[in-house]
Protein backbone atom coordinates (compact mmCIF):
# COMPACT_ATOMS: atom_id res chain seq x y z
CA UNK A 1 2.03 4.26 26.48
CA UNK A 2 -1.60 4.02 26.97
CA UNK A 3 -4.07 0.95 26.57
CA UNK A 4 -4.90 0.37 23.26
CA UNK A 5 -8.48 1.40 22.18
CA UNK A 6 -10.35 0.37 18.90
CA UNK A 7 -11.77 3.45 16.69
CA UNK A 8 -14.35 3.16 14.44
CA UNK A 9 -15.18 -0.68 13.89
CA UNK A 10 -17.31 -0.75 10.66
CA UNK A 11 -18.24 -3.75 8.15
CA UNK A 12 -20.23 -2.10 5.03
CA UNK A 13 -23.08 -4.39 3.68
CA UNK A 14 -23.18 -2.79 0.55
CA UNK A 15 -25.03 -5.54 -2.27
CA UNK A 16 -25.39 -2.41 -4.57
CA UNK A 17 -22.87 0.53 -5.31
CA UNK A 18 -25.97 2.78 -4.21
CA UNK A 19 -27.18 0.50 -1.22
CA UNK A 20 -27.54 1.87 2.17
CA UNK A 21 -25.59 0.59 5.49
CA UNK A 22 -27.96 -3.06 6.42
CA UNK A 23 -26.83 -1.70 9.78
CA UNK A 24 -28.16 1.34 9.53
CA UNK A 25 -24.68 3.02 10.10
CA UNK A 26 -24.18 2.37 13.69
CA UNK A 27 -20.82 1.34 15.32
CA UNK A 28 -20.57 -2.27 15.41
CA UNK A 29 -18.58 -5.57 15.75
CA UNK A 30 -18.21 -7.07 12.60
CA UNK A 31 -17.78 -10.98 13.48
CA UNK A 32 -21.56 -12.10 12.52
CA UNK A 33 -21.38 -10.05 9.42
CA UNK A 34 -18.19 -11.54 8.30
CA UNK A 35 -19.36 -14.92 8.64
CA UNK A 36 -21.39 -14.35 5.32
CA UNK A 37 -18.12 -13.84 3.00
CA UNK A 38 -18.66 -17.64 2.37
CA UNK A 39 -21.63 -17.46 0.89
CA UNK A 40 -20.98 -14.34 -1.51
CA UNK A 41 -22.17 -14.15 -4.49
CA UNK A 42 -20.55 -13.42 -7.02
CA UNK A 43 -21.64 -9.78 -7.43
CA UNK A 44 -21.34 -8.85 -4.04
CA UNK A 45 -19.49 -5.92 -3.98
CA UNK A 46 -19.64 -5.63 -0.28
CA UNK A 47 -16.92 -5.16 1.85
CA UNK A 48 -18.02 -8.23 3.71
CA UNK A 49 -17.18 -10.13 0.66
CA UNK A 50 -13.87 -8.19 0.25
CA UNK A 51 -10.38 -10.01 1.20
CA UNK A 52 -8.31 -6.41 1.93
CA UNK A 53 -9.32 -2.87 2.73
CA UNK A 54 -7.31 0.19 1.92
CA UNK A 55 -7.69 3.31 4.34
CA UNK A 56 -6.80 6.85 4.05
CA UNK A 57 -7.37 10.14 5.38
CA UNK A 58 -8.31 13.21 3.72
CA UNK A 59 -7.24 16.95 4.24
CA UNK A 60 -10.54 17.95 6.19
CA UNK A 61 -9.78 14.53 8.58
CA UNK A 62 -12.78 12.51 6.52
CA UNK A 63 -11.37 8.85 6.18
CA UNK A 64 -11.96 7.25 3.17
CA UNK A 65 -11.53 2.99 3.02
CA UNK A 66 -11.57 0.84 -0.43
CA UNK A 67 -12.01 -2.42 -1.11
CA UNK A 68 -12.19 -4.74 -3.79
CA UNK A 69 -15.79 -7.67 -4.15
CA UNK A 70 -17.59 -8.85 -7.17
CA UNK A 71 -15.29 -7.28 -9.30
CA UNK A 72 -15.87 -4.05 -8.02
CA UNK A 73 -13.67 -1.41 -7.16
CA UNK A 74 -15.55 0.36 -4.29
CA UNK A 75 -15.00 3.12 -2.19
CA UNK A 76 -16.90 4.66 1.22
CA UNK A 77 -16.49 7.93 3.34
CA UNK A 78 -16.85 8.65 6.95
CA UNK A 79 -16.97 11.41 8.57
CA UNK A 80 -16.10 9.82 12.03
CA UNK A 81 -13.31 7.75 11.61
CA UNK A 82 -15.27 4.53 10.83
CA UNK A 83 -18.30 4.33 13.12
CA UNK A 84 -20.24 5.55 10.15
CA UNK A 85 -20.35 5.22 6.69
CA UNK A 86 -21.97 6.85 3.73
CA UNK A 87 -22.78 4.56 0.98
CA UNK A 88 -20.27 2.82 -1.12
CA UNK A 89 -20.07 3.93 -4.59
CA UNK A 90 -17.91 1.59 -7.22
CA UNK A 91 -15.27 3.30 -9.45
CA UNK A 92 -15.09 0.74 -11.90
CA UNK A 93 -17.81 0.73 -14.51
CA UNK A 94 -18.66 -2.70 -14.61
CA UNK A 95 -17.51 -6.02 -13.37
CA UNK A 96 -13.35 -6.70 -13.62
CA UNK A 97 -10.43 -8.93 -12.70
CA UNK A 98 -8.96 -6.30 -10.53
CA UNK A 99 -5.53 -7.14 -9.39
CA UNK A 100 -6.16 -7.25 -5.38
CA UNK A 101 -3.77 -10.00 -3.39
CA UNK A 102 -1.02 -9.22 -0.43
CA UNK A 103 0.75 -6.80 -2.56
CA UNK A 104 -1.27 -5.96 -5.15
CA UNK A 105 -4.22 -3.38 -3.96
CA UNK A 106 -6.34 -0.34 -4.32
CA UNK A 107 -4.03 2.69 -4.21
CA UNK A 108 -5.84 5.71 -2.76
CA UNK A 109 -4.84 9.53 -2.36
CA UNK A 110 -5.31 13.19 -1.65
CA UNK A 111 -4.40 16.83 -1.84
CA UNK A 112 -5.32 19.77 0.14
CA UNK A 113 -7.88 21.03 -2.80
CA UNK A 114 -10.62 17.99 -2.14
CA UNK A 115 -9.28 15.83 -4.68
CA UNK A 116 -8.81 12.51 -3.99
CA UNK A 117 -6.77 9.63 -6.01
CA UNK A 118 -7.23 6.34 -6.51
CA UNK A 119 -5.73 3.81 -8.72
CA UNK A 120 -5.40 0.05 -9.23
CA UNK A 121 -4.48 -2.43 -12.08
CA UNK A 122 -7.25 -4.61 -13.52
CA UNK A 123 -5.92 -8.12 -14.84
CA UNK A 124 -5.82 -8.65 -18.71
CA UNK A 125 -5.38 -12.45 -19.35
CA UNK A 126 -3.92 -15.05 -17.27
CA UNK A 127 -0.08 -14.21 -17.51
CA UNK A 128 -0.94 -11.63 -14.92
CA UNK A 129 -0.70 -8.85 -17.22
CA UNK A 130 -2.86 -5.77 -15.69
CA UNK A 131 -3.86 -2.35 -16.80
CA UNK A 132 -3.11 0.46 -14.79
CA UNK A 133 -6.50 2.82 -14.27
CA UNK A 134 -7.06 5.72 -12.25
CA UNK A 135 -10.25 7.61 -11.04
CA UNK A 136 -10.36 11.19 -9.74
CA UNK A 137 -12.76 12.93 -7.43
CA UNK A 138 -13.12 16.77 -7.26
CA UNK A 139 -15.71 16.48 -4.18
CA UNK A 140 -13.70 15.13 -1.34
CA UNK A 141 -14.70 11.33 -2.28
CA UNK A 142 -18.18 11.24 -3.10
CA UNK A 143 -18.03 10.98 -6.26
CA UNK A 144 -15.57 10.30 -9.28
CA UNK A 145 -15.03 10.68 -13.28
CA UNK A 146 -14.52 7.41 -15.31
CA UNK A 147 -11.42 5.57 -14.37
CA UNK A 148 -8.50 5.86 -17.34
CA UNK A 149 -5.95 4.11 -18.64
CA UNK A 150 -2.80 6.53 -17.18
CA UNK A 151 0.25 4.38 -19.25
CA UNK A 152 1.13 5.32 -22.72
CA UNK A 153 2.58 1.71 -23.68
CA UNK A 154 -0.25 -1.12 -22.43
CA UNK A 155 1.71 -3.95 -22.46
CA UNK A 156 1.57 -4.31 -18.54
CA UNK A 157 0.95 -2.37 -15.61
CA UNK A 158 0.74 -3.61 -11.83
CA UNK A 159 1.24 -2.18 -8.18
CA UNK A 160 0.55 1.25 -8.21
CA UNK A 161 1.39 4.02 -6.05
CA UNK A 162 -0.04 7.39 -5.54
CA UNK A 163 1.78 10.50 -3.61
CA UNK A 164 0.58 13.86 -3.67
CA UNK A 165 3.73 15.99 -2.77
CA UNK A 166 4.63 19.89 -3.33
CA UNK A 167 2.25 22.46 -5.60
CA UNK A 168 -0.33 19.33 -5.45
CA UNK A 169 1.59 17.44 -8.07
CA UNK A 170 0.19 14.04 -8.28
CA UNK A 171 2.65 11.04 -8.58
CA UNK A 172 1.99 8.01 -9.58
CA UNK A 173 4.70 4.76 -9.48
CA UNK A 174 4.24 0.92 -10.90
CA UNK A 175 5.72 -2.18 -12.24
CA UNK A 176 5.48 -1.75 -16.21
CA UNK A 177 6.32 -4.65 -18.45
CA UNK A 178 7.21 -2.61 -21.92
CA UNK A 179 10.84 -2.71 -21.86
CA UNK A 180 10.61 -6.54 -21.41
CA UNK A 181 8.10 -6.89 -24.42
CA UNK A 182 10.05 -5.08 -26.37
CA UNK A 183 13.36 -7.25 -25.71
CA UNK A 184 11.64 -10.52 -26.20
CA UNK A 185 10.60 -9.14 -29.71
CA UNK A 186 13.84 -8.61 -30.35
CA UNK A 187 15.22 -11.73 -28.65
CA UNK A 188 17.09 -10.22 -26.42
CA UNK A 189 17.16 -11.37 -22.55
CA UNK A 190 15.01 -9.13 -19.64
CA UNK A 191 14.85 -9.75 -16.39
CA UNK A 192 11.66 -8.75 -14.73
CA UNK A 193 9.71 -5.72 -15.11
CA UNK A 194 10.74 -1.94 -14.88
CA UNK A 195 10.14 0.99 -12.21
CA UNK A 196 7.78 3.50 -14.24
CA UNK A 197 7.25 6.93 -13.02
CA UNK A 198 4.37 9.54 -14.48
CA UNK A 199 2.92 13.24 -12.44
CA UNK A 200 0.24 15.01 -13.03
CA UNK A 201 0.21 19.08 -12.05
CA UNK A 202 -3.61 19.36 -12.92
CA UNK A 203 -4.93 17.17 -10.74
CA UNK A 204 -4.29 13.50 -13.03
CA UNK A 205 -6.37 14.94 -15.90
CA UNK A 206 -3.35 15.10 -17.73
CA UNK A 207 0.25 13.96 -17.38
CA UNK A 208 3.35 16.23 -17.90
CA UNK A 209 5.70 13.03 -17.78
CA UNK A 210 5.24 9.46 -17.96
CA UNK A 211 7.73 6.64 -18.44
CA UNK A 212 10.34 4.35 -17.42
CA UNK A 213 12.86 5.32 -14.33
CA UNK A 214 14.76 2.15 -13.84
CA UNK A 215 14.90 -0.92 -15.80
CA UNK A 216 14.58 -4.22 -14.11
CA UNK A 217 12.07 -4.02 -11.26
CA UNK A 218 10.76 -7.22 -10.01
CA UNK A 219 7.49 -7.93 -11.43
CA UNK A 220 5.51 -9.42 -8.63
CA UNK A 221 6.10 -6.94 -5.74
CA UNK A 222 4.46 -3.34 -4.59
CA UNK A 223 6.31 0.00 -5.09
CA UNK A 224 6.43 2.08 -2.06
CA UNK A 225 6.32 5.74 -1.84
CA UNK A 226 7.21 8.73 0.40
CA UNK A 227 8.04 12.13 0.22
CA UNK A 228 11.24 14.41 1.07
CA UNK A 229 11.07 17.53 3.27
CA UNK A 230 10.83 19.58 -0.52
CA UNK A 231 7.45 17.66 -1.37
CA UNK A 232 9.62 15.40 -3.93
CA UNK A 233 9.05 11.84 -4.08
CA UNK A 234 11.08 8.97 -2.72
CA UNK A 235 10.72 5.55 -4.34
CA UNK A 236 11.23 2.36 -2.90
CA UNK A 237 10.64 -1.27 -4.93
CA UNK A 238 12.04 -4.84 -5.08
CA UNK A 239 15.29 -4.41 -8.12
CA UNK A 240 17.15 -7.16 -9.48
CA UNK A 241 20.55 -6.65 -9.68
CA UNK A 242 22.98 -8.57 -11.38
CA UNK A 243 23.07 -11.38 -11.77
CA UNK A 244 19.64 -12.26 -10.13
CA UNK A 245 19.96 -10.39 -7.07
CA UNK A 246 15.91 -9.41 -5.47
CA UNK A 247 17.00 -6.78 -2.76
CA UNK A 248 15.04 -3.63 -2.51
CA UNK A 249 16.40 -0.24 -3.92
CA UNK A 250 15.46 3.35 -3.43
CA UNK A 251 15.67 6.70 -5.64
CA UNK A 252 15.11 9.84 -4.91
CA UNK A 253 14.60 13.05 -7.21
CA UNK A 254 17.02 15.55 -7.73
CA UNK A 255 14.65 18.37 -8.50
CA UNK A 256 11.32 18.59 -9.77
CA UNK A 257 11.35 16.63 -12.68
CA UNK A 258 13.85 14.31 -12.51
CA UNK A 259 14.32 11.15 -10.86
CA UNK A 260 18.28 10.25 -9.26
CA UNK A 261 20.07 7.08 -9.66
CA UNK A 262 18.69 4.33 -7.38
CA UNK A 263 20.96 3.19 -4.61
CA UNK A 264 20.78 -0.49 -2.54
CA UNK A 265 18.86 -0.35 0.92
CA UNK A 266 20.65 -3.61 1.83
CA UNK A 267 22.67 -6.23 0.31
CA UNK A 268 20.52 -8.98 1.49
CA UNK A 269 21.98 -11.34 -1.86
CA UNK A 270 18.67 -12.82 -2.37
CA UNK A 271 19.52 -14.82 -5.13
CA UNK A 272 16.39 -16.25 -7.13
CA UNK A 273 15.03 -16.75 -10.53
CA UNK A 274 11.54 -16.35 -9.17
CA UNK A 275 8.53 -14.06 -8.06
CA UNK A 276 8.93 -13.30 -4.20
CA UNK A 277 5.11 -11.20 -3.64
CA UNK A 278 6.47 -9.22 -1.34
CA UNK A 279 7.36 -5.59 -1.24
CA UNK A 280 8.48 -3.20 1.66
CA UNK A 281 7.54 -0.04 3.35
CA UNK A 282 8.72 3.09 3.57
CA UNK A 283 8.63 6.31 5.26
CA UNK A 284 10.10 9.70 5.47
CA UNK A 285 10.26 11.79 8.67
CA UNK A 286 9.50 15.72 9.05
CA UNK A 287 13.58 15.97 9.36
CA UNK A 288 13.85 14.03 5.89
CA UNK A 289 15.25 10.76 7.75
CA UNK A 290 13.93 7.96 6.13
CA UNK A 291 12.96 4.61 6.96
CA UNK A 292 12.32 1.57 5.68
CA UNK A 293 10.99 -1.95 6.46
CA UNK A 294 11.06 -5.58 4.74
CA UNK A 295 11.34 -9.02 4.04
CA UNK A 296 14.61 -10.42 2.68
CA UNK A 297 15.25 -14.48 1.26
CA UNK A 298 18.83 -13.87 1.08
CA UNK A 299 21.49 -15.49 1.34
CA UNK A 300 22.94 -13.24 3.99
CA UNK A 301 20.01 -12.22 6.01
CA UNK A 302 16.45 -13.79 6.35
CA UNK A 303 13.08 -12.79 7.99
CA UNK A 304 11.76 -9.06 8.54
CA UNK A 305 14.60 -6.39 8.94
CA UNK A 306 14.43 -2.06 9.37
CA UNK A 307 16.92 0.01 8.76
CA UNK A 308 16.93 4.06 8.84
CA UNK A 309 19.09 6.94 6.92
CA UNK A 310 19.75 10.46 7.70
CA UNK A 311 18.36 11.84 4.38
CA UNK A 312 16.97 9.97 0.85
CA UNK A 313 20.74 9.78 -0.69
CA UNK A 314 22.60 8.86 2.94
CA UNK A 315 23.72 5.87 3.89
CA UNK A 316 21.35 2.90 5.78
CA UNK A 317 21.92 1.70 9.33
CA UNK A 318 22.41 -2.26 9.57
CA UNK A 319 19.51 -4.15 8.71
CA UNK A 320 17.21 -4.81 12.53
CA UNK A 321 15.87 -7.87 12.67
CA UNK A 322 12.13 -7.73 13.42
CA UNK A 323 9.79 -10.42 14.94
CA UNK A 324 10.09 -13.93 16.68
CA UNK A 325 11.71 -16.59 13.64
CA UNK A 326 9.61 -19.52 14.93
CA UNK A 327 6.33 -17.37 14.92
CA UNK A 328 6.50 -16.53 11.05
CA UNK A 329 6.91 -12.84 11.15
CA UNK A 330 5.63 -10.97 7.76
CA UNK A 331 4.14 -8.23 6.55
CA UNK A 332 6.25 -5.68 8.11
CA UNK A 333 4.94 -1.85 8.19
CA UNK A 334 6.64 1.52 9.19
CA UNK A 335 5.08 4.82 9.85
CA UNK A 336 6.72 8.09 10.96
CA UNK A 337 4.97 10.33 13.05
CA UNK A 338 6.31 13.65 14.04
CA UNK A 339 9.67 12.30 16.03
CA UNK A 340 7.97 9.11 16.71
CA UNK A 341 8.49 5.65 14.57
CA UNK A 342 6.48 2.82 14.40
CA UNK A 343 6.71 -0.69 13.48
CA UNK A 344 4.29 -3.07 12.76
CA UNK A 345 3.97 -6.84 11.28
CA UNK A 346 2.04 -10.01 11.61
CA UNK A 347 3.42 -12.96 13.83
CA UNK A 348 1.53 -16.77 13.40
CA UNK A 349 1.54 -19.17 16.10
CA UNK A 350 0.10 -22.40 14.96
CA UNK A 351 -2.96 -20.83 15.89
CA UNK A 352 -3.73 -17.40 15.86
CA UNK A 353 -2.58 -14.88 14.12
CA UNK A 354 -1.12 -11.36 15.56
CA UNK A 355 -0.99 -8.38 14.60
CA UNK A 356 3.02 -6.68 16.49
CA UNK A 357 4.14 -3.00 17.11
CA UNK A 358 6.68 -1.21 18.57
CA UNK A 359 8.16 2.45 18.62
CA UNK A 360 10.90 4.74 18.39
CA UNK A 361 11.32 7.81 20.44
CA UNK A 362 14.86 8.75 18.87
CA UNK A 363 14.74 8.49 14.84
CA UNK A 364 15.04 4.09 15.00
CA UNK A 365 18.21 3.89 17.21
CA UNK A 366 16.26 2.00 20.03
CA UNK A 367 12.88 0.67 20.01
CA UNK A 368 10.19 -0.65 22.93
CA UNK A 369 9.57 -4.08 23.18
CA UNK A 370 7.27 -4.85 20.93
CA UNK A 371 3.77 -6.20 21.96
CA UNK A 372 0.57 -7.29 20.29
CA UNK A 373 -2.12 -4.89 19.56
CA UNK A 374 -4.50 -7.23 17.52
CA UNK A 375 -5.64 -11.27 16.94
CA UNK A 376 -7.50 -13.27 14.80
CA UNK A 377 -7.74 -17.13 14.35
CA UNK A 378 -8.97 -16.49 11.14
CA UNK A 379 -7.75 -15.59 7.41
CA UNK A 380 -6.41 -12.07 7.38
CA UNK A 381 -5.03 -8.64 5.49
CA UNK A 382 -1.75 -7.79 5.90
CA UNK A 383 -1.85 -4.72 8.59
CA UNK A 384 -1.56 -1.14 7.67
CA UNK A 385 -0.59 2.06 9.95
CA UNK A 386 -1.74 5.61 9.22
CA UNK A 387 -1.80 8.88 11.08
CA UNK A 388 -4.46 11.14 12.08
CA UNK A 389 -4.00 14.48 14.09
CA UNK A 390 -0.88 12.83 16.00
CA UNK A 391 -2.30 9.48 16.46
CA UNK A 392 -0.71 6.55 14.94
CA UNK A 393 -3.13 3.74 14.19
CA UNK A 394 -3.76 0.56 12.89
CA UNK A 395 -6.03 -1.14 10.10
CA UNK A 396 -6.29 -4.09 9.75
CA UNK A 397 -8.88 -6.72 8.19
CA UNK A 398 -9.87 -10.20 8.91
CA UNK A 399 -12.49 -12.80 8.24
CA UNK A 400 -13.99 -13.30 11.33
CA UNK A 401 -13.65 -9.47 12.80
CA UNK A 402 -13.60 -7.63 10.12
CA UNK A 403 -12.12 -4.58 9.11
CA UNK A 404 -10.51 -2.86 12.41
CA UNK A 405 -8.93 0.61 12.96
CA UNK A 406 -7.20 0.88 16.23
CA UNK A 407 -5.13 3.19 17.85
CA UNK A 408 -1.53 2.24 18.65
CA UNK A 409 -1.40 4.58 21.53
C-alpha cells in the first residue's frame, strides 16, 4: 500500500449562489477559511458555513460536492477532482429548514446520459416532519429545474436515497411517516416510520411507482442503497421488529418492479423504544457479494460490526467487530472496489479525532490492520469513501481543515 496523498483540497467561499471562488479557484488548505464558520451569517450559503459535504462523481469523471448553509441547498462542479471549483449554484429556491445532521443529508446522483440527481428532505414543523424534494439536471450539474415534491402522501418524508441502476432507471428510497398517520387516526398502535420505494424511467420527471415497501422502518436513521449485478436495487435501513427490536434489514428486488421480502443482516436484539440516528452502509461487489457495515446497541453485540454475503438473498457472515471500544468508534463506511473492500470509521481519543481504514483483498474474509488516514481536533462530518477510475478515496469534512478528499491508496 502506498503513502496516502490528499487530492483536491477545496473550501468554496460562496456568499451568493452566483459568487465566484474568494480564492480565485486555486488549490488550497482550508484551515484559515474555516475559522470564519463562527461568524456566519445567517445567509451564508457557503460551504465554509456548511457542517457536512456530500461528494459524487459523474459519468465523464467531473466530481460534483453539496452542502447545506443559510438554508441553502447548494451544489459545485469540478472538473479536477477538487482543486477547482466552478461556482456554487443553490437548488432550493429560497431559504429552508433542510434536514442536514449525521444521517440526514443531501442525496446526490447520476446516469450515463448527463443527468444528475439530487434530493433531500426540508423540515416542516418541529416534530421533525420533512418533505422529500428532488432537483434534476440535464447538463452534467450546472444547472437544475425547480426541486419537487416526489411523495404522493405528505405526511412525512426523511433520509433519502438515490441509485441510478439498469436502462437509467432512477430510484429513489426514504423514511415515510403515512402509514403511521393513518393508524393514529384510527387509534391503532405504529411503531416508527415505513421503508418507501418510488423509480423514475424518464429521468425523475415522472414516476412509474411510488409507495410503501415495508412497514415499520425506524424513523430517525438513513436508508442505504446499492445495486445487484442486474442493475436492480438493494436496500438496506434500520427495521423494528417485534417487539421493539432496531437491527438493520435488507431487501432486494426480484425483478424489475418488484421489491422481495426483507431479511435480518444481524440479530443484534437492540431493544429500545427510542430514536438511535444512526444508519449503516452498504455495498455490492462486481460478483454481486454484498457488504455491509454498522452500529448496533444490542443486547447481544455493541460497537461497529461488518459482515459480508455471497449474493443480496444469501446468508451474512458473523458480525466483525470494527474499531478500538475505548476510542469511541462510529460512523462506520464500506466501499467495494473491483475485488478490493474497504472500511472506514471515526475513532475519538479524548483529543483528536481520526478518521480509520482498512482493506480486503479476498471478498471480507481477512482484512489489514487498520491505520489512520486523517485527524482533526476539531468538530467533524462523519467520513465518506467513493471511487474514481480504481482509486478508493476518502471525504471527509471538518471545522478547522475543511472539506478533504484523500486517497486511501
Amino acid at each position: 500500500m502506498t503513502s496516502l496523498r490528499p487530492w483536491g483540497l477545496a473550501l468554496l467561499l460562496f456568499m451568493i449562489p452566483q459568487a465566484q471562488a474568494a480564492e480565485g479557484g486555486h488549490q488550497h488548505h482550508a484551515p484559515k477559511a474555516m475559522a470564519s464558520r463562527s461568524g456566519c451569517l445567517s445567509d451564508d450559503t457557503g460551504l465554509a458555513c456548511a457542517t457536512q459535504a456530500n461528494p459524487a462523481f459523474l459519468a465523464d469523471g467531473s466530481l460534483v460536492l453539496g452542502w447545506v448553509a443559510g438554508g441553502r441547498v447548494m451544489l459545485a462542479r469540478s472538473a479536477d477532482d477538487g482543486a477547482n471549483f466552478e461556482p456554487a449554484i443553490a437548488l432550493n429556491s429560497g431559504a429552508e429548514t433542510i434536514d442536514a445532521n449525521t444521517d440526514a443529508r443531501i442525496a446526490i446522483a447520476s446516469d450515463g446520459k448527463g443527468r444528475v440527481y439530487a434530493a433531500w428532505a426540508v423540515r416542516k414543523d418541529a416534530r421533525y416532519n420533512g418533505a422529500l424534494m428532488l432537483a434534476r439536471s440535464e447538463d452534467g450539474g450546472r444547472s437544475f429545474s425547480a426541486a419537487r415534491a416526489v411523495a404522493s402522501d405528505h405526511t412525512s418524508q426523511r433520509f433519502p436515497a438515490l441509485m441510478v441502476g439498469a436502462d437509467d432507471r432512477l430510484t429513489l428510497a426514504w423514511i415515510d411517516k403515512r402509514e403511521e398517520a393513518a393508524a393514529k387516526k384510527a387509534g391503532k398502535p405504529y411503531r416508527g416510520g415505513a421503508l418507501a420505494l418510488a423509480w423514475s424511467d424518464d429521468g425523475g420527471r415522472s414516476f412509474v411507482h411510488e409507495g410503501i415497501a415495508q412497514s415499520f422502518a425506524c424513523e430517525c436513521c438513513r436508508v442505504v442503497m446499492g445495486q445487484d449485478r442486474n442493475g436492480l436495487p438493494v436496500v438496506m435501513w434500520r427495521h423494528i421488529f417485534e417487539p421493539n427490536i432496531r437491527d438493520h434489514a435488507i431487501l432486494s428486488f426480484s425483478d424489475r418492479d418488484h421489491p422481495g421480502a426483507l431479511r435480518k443482516v444481524s440479530d443484534d436484539d437492540w431493544r429500545v423504544d427510542a430514536c438511535p440516528h444512526y444508519g449503516p452502509s452498504l455495498a455490492v461487489s462486481a460478483d454481486g457479494s454484498v457488504h455491509a457495515a454498522w452500529y448496533s446497541g444490542g443486547g447481544t453485540r455493541k460497537g461497529l460490526f461488518y459482515a459480508g454475503a455471497p449474493s443480496s438473498d444469501g446468508p451474512f457472515s458473523a458480525p466483525l467487530a470494527l474499531g478500538e471500544p475505548g476510542r469511541n468508534p462510529a460512523s462506520p463506511q464500506v466501499l467495494s472496489l473491483g475485488s478490493r473492500l474497504w472500511l472506514a470509521w471515526k475513532e475519538f481519543d479524548g483529543e483528536t479525532s481520526s478518521v480509520m481504514a482498512q482493506s480486503s483483498e479476498d471478498g471480507g474474509k481477512n482484512w489489514s490492520a487498520p491505520r489512520p488516514i486523517a485527524t482533526t481536533k476539531d468538530n467533524s462530518d462523519r467520513p465518506v469513501l467513493l471511487a474514481k477510475g480504481g482509486k478508493a478515496l476518502l471525504s471527509w469534512m471538518s471545522v478547522a481543515e475543511g472539506w478533504r478528499l484523500i486517497a486511501l491508496e
